[in-house]
Protein backbone atom coordinates (compact mmCIF):
# COMPACT_ATOMS: atom_id res chain seq x y z
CA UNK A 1 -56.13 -20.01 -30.17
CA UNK A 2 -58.45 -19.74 -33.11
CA UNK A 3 -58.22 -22.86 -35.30
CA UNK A 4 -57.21 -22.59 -39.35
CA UNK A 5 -59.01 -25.74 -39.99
CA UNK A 6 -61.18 -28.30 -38.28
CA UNK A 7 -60.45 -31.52 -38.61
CA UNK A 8 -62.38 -34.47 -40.82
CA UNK A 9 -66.23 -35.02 -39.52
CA UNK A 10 -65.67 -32.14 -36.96
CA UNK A 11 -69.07 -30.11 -36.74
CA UNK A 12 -69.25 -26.48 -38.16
CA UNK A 13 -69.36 -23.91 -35.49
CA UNK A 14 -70.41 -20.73 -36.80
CA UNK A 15 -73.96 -20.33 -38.41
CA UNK A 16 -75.95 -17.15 -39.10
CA UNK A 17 -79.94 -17.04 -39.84
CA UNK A 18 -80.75 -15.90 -42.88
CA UNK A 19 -82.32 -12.04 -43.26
CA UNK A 20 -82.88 -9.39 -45.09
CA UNK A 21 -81.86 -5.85 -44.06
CA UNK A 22 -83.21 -2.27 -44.96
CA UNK A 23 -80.78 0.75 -44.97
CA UNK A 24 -81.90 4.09 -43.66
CA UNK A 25 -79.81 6.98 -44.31
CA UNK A 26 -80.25 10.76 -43.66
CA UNK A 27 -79.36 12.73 -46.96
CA UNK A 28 -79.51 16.24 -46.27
CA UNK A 29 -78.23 18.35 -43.09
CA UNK A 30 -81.54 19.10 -40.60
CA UNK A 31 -82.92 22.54 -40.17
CA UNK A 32 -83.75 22.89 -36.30
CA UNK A 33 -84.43 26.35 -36.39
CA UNK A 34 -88.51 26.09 -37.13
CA UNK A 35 -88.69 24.01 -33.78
CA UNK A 36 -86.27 26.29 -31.49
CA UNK A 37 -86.98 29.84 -32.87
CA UNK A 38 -89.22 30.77 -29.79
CA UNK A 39 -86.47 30.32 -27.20
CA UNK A 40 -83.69 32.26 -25.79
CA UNK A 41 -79.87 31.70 -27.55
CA UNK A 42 -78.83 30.81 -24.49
CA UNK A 43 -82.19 27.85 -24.16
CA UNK A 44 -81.36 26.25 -27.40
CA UNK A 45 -79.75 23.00 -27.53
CA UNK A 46 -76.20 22.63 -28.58
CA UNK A 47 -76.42 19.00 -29.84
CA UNK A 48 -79.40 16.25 -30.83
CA UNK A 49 -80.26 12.65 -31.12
CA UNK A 50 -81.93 11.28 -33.84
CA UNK A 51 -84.03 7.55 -32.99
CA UNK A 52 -85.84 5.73 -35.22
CA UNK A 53 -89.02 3.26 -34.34
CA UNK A 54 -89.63 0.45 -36.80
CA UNK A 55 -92.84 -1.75 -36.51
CA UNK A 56 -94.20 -4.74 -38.58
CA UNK A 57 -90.55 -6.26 -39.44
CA UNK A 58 -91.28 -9.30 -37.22
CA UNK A 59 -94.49 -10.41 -39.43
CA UNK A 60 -98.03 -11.55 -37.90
CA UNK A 61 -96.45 -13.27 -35.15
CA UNK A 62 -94.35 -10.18 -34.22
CA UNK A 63 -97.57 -7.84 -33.66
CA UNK A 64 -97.15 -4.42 -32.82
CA UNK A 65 -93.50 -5.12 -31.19
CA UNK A 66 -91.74 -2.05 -31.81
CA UNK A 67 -88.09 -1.85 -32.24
CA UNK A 68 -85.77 1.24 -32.04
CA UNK A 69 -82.30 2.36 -32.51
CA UNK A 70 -80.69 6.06 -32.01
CA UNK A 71 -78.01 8.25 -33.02
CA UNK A 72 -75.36 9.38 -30.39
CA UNK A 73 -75.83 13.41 -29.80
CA UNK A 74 -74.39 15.18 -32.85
CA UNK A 75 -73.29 18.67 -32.02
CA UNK A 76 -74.78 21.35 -34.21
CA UNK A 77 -72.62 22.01 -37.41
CA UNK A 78 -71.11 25.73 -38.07
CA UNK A 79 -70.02 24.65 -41.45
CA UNK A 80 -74.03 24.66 -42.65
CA UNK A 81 -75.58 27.38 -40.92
CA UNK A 82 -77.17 28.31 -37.54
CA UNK A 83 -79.41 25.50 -35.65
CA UNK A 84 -77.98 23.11 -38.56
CA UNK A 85 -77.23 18.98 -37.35
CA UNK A 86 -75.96 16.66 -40.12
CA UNK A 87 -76.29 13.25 -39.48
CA UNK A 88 -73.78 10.91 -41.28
CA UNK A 89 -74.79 8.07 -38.87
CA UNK A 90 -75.62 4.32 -41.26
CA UNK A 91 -78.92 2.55 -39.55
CA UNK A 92 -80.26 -0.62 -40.22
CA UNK A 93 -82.99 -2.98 -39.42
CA UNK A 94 -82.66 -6.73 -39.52
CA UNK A 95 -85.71 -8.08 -41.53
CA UNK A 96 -87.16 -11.52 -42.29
CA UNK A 97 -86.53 -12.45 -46.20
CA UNK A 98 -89.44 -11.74 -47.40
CA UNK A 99 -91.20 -8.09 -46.97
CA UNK A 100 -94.69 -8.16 -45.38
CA UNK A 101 -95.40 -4.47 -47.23
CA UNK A 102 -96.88 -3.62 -43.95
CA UNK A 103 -93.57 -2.10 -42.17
CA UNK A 104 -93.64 1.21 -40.88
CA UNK A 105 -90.93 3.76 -39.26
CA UNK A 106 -91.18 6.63 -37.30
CA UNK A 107 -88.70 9.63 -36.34
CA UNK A 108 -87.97 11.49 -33.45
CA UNK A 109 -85.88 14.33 -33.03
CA UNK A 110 -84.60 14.86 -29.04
CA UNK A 111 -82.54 17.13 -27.11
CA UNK A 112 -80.69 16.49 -24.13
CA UNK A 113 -82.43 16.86 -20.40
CA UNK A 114 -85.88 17.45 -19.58
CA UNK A 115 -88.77 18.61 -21.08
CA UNK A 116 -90.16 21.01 -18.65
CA UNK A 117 -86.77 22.90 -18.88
CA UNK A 118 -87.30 23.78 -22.33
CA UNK A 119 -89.16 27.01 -21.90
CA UNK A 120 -90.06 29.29 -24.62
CA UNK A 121 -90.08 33.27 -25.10
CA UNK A 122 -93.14 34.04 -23.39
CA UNK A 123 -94.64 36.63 -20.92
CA UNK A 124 -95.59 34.91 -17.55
CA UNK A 125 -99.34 34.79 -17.01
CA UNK A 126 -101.30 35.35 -13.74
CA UNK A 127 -103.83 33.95 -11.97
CA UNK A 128 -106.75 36.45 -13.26
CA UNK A 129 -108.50 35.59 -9.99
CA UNK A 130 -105.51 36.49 -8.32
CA UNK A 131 -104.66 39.46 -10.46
CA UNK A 132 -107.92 40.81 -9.57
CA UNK A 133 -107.67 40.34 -6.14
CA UNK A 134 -104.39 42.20 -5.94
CA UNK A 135 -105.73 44.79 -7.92
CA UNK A 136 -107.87 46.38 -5.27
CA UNK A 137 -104.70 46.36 -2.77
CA UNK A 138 -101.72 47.93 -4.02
CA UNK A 139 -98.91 46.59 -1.48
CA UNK A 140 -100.72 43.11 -1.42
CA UNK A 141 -100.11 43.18 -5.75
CA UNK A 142 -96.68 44.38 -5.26
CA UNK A 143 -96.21 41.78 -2.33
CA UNK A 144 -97.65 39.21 -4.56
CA UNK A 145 -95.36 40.14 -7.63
CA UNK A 146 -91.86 39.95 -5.66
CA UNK A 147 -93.23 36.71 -4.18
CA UNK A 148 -93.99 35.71 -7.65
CA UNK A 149 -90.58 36.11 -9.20
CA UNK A 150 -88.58 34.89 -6.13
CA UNK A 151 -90.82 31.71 -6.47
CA UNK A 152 -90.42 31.29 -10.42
CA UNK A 153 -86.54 31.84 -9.93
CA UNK A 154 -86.22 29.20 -7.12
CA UNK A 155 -88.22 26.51 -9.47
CA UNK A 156 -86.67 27.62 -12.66
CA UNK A 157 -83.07 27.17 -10.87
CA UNK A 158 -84.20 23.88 -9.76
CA UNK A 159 -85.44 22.99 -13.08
CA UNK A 160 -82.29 23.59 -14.92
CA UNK A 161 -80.24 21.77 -12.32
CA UNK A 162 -81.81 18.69 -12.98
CA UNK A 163 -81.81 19.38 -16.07
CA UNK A 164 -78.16 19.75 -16.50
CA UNK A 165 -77.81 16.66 -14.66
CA UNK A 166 -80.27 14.23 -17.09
CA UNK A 167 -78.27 15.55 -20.14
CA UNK A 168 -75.07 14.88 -18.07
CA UNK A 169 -76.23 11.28 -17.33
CA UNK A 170 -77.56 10.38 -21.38
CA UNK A 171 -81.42 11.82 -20.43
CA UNK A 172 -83.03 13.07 -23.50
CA UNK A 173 -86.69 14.91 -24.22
CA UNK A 174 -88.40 14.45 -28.14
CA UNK A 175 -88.54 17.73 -29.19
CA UNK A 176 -89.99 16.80 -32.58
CA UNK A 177 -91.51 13.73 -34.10
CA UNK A 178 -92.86 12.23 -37.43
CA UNK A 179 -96.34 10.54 -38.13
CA UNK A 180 -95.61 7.00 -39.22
CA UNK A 181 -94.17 6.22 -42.62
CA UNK A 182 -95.26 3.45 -44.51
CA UNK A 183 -92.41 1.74 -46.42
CA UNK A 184 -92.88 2.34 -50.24
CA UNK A 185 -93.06 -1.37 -51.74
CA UNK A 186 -90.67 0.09 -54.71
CA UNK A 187 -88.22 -0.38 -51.38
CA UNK A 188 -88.48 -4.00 -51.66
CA UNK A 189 -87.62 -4.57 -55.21
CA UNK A 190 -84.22 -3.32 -54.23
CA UNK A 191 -84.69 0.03 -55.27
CA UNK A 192 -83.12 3.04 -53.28
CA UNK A 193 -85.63 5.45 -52.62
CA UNK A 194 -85.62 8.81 -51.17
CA UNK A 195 -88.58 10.15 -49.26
CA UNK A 196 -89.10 13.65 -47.59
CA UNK A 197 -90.27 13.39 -43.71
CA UNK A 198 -91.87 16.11 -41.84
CA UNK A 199 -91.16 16.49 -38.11
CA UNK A 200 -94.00 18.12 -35.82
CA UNK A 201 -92.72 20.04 -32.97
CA UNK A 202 -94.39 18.22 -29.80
CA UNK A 203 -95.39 20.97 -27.65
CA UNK A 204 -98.49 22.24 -30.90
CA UNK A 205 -99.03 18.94 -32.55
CA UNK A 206 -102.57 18.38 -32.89
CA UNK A 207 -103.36 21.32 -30.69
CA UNK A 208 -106.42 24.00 -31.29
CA UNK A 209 -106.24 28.10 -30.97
CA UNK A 210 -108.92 30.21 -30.95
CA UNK A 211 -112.27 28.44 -31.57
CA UNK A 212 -112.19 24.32 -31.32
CA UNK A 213 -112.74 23.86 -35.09
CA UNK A 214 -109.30 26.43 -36.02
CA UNK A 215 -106.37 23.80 -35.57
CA UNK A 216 -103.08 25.26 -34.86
CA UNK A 217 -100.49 25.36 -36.92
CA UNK A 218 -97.46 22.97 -35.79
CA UNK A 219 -93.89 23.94 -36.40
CA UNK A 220 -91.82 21.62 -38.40
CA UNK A 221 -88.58 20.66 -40.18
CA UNK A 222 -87.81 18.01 -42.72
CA UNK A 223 -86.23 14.88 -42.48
CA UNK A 224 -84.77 13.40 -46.22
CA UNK A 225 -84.60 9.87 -46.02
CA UNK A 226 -82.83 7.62 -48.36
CA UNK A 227 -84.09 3.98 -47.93
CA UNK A 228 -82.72 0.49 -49.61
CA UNK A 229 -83.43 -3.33 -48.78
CA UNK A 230 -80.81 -6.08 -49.42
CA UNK A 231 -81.62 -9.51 -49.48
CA UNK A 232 -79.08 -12.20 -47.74
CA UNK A 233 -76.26 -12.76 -49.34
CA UNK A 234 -74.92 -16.52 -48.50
CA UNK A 235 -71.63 -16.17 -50.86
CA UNK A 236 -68.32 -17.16 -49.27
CA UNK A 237 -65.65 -14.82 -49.27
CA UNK A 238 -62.76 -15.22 -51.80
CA UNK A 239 -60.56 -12.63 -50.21
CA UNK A 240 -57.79 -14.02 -48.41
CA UNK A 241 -56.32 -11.33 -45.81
CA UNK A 242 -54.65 -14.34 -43.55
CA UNK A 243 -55.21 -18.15 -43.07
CA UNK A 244 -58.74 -19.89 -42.16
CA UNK A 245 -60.12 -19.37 -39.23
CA UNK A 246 -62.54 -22.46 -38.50
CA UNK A 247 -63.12 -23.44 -41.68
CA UNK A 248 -64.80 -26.79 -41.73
CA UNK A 249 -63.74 -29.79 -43.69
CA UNK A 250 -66.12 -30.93 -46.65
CA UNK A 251 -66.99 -33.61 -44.63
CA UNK A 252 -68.19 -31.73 -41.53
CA UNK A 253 -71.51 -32.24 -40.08
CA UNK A 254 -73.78 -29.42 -40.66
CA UNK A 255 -76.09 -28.72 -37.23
CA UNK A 256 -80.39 -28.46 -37.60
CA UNK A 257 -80.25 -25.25 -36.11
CA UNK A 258 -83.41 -23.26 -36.99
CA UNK A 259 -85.38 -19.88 -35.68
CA UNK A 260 -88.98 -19.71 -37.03
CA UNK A 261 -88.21 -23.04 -38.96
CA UNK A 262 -85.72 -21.22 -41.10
CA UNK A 263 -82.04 -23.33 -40.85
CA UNK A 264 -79.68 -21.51 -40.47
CA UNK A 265 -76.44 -21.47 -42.91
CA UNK A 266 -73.06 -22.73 -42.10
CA UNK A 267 -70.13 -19.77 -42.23
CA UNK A 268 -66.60 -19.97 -41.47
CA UNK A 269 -65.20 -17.89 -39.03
CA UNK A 270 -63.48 -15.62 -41.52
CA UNK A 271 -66.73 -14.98 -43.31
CA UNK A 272 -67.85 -13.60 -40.01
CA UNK A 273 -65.42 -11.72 -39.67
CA UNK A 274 -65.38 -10.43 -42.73
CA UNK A 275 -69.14 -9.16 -42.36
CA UNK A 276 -67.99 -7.63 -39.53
CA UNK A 277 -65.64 -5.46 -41.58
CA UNK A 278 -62.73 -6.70 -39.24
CA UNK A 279 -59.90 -6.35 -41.32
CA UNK A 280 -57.49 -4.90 -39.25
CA UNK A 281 -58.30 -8.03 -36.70
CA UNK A 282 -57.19 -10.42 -39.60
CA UNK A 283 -54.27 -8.79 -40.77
CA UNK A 284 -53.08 -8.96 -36.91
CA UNK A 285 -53.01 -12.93 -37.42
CA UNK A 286 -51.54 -12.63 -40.70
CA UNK A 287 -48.83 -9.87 -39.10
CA UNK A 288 -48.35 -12.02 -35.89
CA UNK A 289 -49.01 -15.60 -36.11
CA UNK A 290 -48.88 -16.71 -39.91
CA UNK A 291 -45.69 -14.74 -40.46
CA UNK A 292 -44.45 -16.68 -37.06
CA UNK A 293 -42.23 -19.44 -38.65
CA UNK A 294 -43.32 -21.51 -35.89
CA UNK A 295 -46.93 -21.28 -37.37
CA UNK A 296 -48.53 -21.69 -33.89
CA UNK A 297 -52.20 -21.61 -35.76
CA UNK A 298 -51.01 -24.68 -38.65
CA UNK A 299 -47.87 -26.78 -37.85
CA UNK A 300 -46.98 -27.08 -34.03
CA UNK A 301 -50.65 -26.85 -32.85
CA UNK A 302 -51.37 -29.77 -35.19
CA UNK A 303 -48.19 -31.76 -35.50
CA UNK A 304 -46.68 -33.81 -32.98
CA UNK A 305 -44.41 -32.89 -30.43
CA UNK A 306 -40.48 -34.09 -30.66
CA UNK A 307 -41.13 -36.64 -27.86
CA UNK A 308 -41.37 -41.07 -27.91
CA UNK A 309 -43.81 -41.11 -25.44
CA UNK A 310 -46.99 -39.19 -24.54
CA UNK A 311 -49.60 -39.81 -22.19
CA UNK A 312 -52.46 -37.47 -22.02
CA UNK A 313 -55.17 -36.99 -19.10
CA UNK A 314 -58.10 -34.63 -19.57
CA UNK A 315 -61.84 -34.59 -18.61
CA UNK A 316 -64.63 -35.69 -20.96
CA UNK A 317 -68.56 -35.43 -20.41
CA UNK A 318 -69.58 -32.03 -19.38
CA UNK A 319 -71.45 -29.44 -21.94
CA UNK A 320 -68.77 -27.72 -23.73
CA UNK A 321 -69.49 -24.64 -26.13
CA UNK A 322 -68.25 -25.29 -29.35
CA UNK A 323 -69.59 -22.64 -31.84
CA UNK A 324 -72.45 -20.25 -31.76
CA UNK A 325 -75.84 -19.50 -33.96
CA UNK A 326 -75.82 -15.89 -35.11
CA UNK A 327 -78.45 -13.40 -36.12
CA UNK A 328 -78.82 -9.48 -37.71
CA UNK A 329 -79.37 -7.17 -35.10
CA UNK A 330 -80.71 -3.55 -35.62
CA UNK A 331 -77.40 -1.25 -35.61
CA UNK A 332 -76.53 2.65 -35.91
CA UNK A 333 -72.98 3.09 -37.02
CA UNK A 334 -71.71 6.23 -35.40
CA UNK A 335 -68.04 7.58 -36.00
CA UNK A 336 -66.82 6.79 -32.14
CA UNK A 337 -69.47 3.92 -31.79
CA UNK A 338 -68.61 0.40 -31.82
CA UNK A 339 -71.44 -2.42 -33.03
CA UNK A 340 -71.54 -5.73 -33.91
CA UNK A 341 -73.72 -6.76 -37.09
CA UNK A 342 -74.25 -10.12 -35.73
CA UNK A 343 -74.89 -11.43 -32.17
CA UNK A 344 -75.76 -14.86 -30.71
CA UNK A 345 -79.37 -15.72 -31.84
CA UNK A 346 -81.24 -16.35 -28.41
CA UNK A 347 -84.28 -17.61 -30.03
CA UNK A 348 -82.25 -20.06 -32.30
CA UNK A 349 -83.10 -24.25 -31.38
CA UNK A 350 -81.72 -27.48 -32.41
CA UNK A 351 -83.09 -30.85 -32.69
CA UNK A 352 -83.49 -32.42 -29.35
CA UNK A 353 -82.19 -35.57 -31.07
CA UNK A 354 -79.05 -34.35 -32.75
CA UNK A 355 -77.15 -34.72 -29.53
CA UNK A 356 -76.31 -30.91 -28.90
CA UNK A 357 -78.01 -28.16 -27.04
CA UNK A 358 -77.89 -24.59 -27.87
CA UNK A 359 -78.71 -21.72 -25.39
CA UNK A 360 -78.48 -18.11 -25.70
CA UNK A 361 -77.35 -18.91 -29.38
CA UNK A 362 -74.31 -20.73 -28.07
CA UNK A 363 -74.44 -24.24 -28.82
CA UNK A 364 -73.20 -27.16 -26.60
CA UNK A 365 -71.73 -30.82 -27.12
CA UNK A 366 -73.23 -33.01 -24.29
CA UNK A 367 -72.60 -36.76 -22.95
CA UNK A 368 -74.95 -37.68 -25.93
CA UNK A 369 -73.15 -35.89 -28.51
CA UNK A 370 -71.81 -38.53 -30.98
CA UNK A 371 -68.10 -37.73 -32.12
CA UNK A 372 -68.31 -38.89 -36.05
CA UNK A 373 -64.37 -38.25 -36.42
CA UNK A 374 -63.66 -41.07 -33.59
CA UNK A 375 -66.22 -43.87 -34.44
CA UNK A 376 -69.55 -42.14 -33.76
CA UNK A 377 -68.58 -42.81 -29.66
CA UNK A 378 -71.08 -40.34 -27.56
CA UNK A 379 -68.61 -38.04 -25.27
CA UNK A 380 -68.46 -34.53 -25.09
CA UNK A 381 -65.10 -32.21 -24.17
CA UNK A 382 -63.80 -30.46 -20.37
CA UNK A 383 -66.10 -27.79 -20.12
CA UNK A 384 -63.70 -25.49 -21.99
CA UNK A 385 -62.04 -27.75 -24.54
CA UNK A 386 -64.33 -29.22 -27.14
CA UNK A 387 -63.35 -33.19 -27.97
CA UNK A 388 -62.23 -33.62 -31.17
CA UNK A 389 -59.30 -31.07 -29.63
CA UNK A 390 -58.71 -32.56 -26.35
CA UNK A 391 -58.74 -36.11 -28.24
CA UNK A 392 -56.41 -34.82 -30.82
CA UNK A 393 -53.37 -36.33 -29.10
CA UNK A 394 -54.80 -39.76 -30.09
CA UNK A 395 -53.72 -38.93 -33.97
CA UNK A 396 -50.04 -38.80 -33.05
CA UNK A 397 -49.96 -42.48 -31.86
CA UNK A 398 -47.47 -44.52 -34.34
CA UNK A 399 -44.48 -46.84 -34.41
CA UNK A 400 -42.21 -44.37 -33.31
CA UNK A 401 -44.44 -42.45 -30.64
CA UNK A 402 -46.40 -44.29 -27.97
CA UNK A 403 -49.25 -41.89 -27.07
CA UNK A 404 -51.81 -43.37 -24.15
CA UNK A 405 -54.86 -41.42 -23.01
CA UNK A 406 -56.80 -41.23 -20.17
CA UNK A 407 -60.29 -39.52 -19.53
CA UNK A 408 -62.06 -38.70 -16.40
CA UNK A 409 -65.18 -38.47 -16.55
CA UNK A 410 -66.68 -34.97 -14.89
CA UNK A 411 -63.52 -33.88 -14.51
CA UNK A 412 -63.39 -30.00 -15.49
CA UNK A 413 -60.60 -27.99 -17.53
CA UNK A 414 -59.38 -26.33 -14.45
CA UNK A 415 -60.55 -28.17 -11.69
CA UNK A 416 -58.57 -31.42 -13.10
CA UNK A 417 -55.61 -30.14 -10.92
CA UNK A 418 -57.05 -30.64 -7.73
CA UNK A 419 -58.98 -33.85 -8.48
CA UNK A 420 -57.59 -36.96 -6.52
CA UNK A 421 -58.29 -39.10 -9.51
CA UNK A 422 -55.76 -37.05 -11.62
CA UNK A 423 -53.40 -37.05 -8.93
CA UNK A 424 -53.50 -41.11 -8.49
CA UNK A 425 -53.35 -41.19 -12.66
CA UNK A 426 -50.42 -38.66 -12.09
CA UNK A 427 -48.81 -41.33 -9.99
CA UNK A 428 -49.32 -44.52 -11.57
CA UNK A 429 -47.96 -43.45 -14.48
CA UNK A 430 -44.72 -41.59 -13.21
CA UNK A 431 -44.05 -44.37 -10.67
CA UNK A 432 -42.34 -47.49 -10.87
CA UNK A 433 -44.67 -50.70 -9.45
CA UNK A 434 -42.83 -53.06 -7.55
C-alpha cells in the first residue's frame, strides 16, 4: 500500500533530474506518392513508420551518441488522398538544461519488410554478353529466356516470402531519409518553430546518370516539422484528485543524489504521477480507498490496533529499496502505445557517505543507514519493508498498550517464517516459563 504521508525525519523517496525537453511534431499529412510512383499498386506499401535520430543532446561528453525513437506503422489515410500518412504521433527528446546550439535531427521514412523486395516498374535487363551469345542460336535464346523467367519467378517468390514474414515480425526498410537538420537557436528561446524537411528517396540519393558530372535527380516528399523546447518545471502540483501519496514531512531528509553533478529534486509521489498524466490511476484511490470509511491509506494503517498488548518480530539489516531517482526519457506517444515519461535514472549516484546506495536508479537503505526519526541508530528494513515502517509499531507503545519489539538481524521479509530464531522468539513469548 502506497503511503499518504511519511512520517517526521523519514527520507524523501521520489526524485527526478532536472531537464529540458524539445517537442517534435508533424504538422501536415505526408505525400508518399513522389517516392512510390514507379511501382506496381499492388508493390506499394499500405502503412509506414516514421523514426527520428537526434545527436548532440548529451553535450561534449556525449559525442556523436545518437539517440532514436519511432512511430508505430500508420496505415495510409483515405480521408486525404492516395499514398497520403498523417502522423498525429507527440515525440520528445530529453535534453540537458541548457542548449549546446549544436543538436541535430534526422528523419527517416520506412516501410515494412525488406528492401530488396521493393522492386520498381522496370524492364528486366540481360546479360549483353549473354544476349549476344544467344543471339547467334535461336533455341539456345529461347532456352535461355524460359530459364530466365522460371529463375526470376522462383527468387522473386522467395523474396516476397521473406518479405511478408519481416513485416509480419516488426522488420522495416528506410525508404526515404532527410539530410541532418540543425536545430534553429530561435528553438531555444522557447519559441515554436516550424521548419519544412525534404525526404530523399534512398535508392537515387546522391546517384549520377549519364556522364559523372550530371547528378541525378532524387525523388522526394516533405516533412513539416513543428519544433518547441521547455525548460524544467520544478512547481508542485496544487491539484488535489485524491490524498498524498508519499509526501514527505517538512522535516524529511533530502538525499545527495546527483547525475553529471546536477542534484536531483525531491517530488512527491503524486507529482509523479501527475507528470505521468495518470489521472484515472488517482481517482481509483480516491474511488476505492479514500472513500473506504476504514481509510486503509490514513487511519488504520497508522493508528493502533484495538489490542493491550503487542509484540512485534521482524528482520532489520539487509538493503531495502525505499524510493527511486528518476530521469526524462526520449518518448513517442502513439494512440494504442503506452510510455512512461520518467524511468529510473541508471546513471544517477549518491554520496558514498550518506549511508544509502542507489543502483539502477533505485536507491537502498543499508546497515549504515542512520534512521533520524529513531535517534540517528544505523539499521536498515527486511529486504522488502523499509524501517521507519517495520519500526512503526514502536509509536503505539503507551500506558494503556504494552508494545515490545524484537529484530533479527538478516532475517528476510519472507524467509522470517522458516527461521529457527523466529520460531524460538515465537515460543518464548507465547509460553509460560516455569
Amino acid at each position: 500500500m502506497i503511503p499518504s504521508d511519511l512520517p517526521e525525519d523519514v527520507a524523501g523517496t521520489n526524485y527526478i533530474l532536472p531537464h529540458g525537453v524539445l517537442e517534435i511534431s508533424i504538422t501536415h499529412a505526408v505525400d508518399v506518392d513522389p517516392l512510390v510512383n514507379k511501382r506496381s499498386s499492388l508493390n506499394r506499401p499500405k502503412k509506414y513508420q516514421l523514426q527520428i535520430s537526434g545527436k548532440g543532446f548529451d553535450g561534449p561528453e556525449g559525442g556523436d551518441t545518437e539517440r532514436t525513437i519511432r512511430t508505430l506503422f500508420q496505415p495510409i489515410s483515405n480521408d486525404h488522398g492516395t499514398d497520403v500518412v498523417v502522423f498525429n504521433d507527440k515525440f520528445s527528446f530529453a535534453t540537458d538544461m541548457k542548449p549546446y546550439y549544436n543538436e541535430t535531427l534526422q528523419f527517416l521514412l520506412q516501410e515494412p519488410g525488406l528492401a530488396s523486395a521493393k522492386k520498381e516498374k522496370s524492364q528486366c535487363q540481360c546479360n549483353p554478353l549473354v544476349y549476344l551469345l544467344c543471339c547467334l542460336c535461336i533455341p539456345c535464346m529461347l532456352a535461355y529466356k524460359v530459364f530466365e523467367v522460371v529463375l526470376c519467378g522462383l527468387i522473386r517468390g522467395a523474396t516476397l516470402t521473406a518479405d511478408a514474414i519481416a513485416g509480419s515480425a516488426g522488420g522495416s526498410t528506410t525508404l526515404a531519409f532527410s539530410e541532418g537538420v540543425k536545430i534553429p537557436k530561435s528553438v531555444f528561446n522557447g519559441k515554436a518553430v516550424t521548419i519544412k524537411v525534404p525526404l530523399y528517396h534512398t535508392d537515387d540519393y546522391g546517384q549520377y546518370e549519364g556522364c559523372l558530372t550530371a547528378r541525378k535527380r532524387s525523388r522526394q516528399t516533405n516533412l513539416y516539422v513543428e519544433l518547441k523546447w521547455t525548460t524544467f518545471d520544478n512547481s508542485k502540483s496544487f491539484r488535489r484528485i485524491c490524498s498524498p501519496l508519499c509526501r514527505p514531512s517538512a522535516s524529511a531528509v533530502k538525499l545527495p543524489i546527483t547525475n553529471k553533478n546536477i542534484p536531483h529534486e525531491l517530488f512527491t509521489g503524486y507529482d509523479i504521477a501527475i507528470r505521468e498524466g495518470l489521472e484515472e490511476y488517482l481517482r481509483f484511490i480516491k474511488n476505492k480507498y479514500d472513500n473506504d470509511k476504514y481509510r486503509p491509506r490514513n487511519y488504520s494503517s497508522v493508528d493502533p490496533p484495538p489490542v493491550n498488548r503487542i509484540h512485534a518480530i521482524y528482520g532489520v539489516n539487509l538493503p531495502t529499496e525505499i524510493g527511486c531517482a528518476y530521469t526524462r526519457q526520449d518518448t513517442c506517444i502513439s494512440d494504442g502505445k503506452l510510455q512512461s515519461f520518467y524511468v529510473p535514472d541508471k546513471n544517477a549516484m549518491i554520496c558514498e557517505n550518506s549511508g544509502y546506495t542507489i543502483s539502477d536508479g533505485l536507491i537502498m537503505e543499508t546497515a549504515e543507514t542512520k534512521q533520524k526519526a529513531w535517534g540517528d541508530i544505523q539499521v536498515s528494513g527486511d529486504g522488502t519493508v523499509p524501517y521507519w515502517s517495520l519500526a512503526h509499531s514502536k509509536t503505539w507503545n503507551s500506558e494503556e498498550r504494552l508494545v515490545t519489539v524484537q529484530e533479527l538481524d538478516g532475517a528476510q521479509h519472507r524467509r522470517i517464517l522458516g527461521d529457527p530464531r523466529f520460531h524460538q522468539a515465537l515460543l518464548n513469548y507465547v509460553c509460560v516459563t516455569e
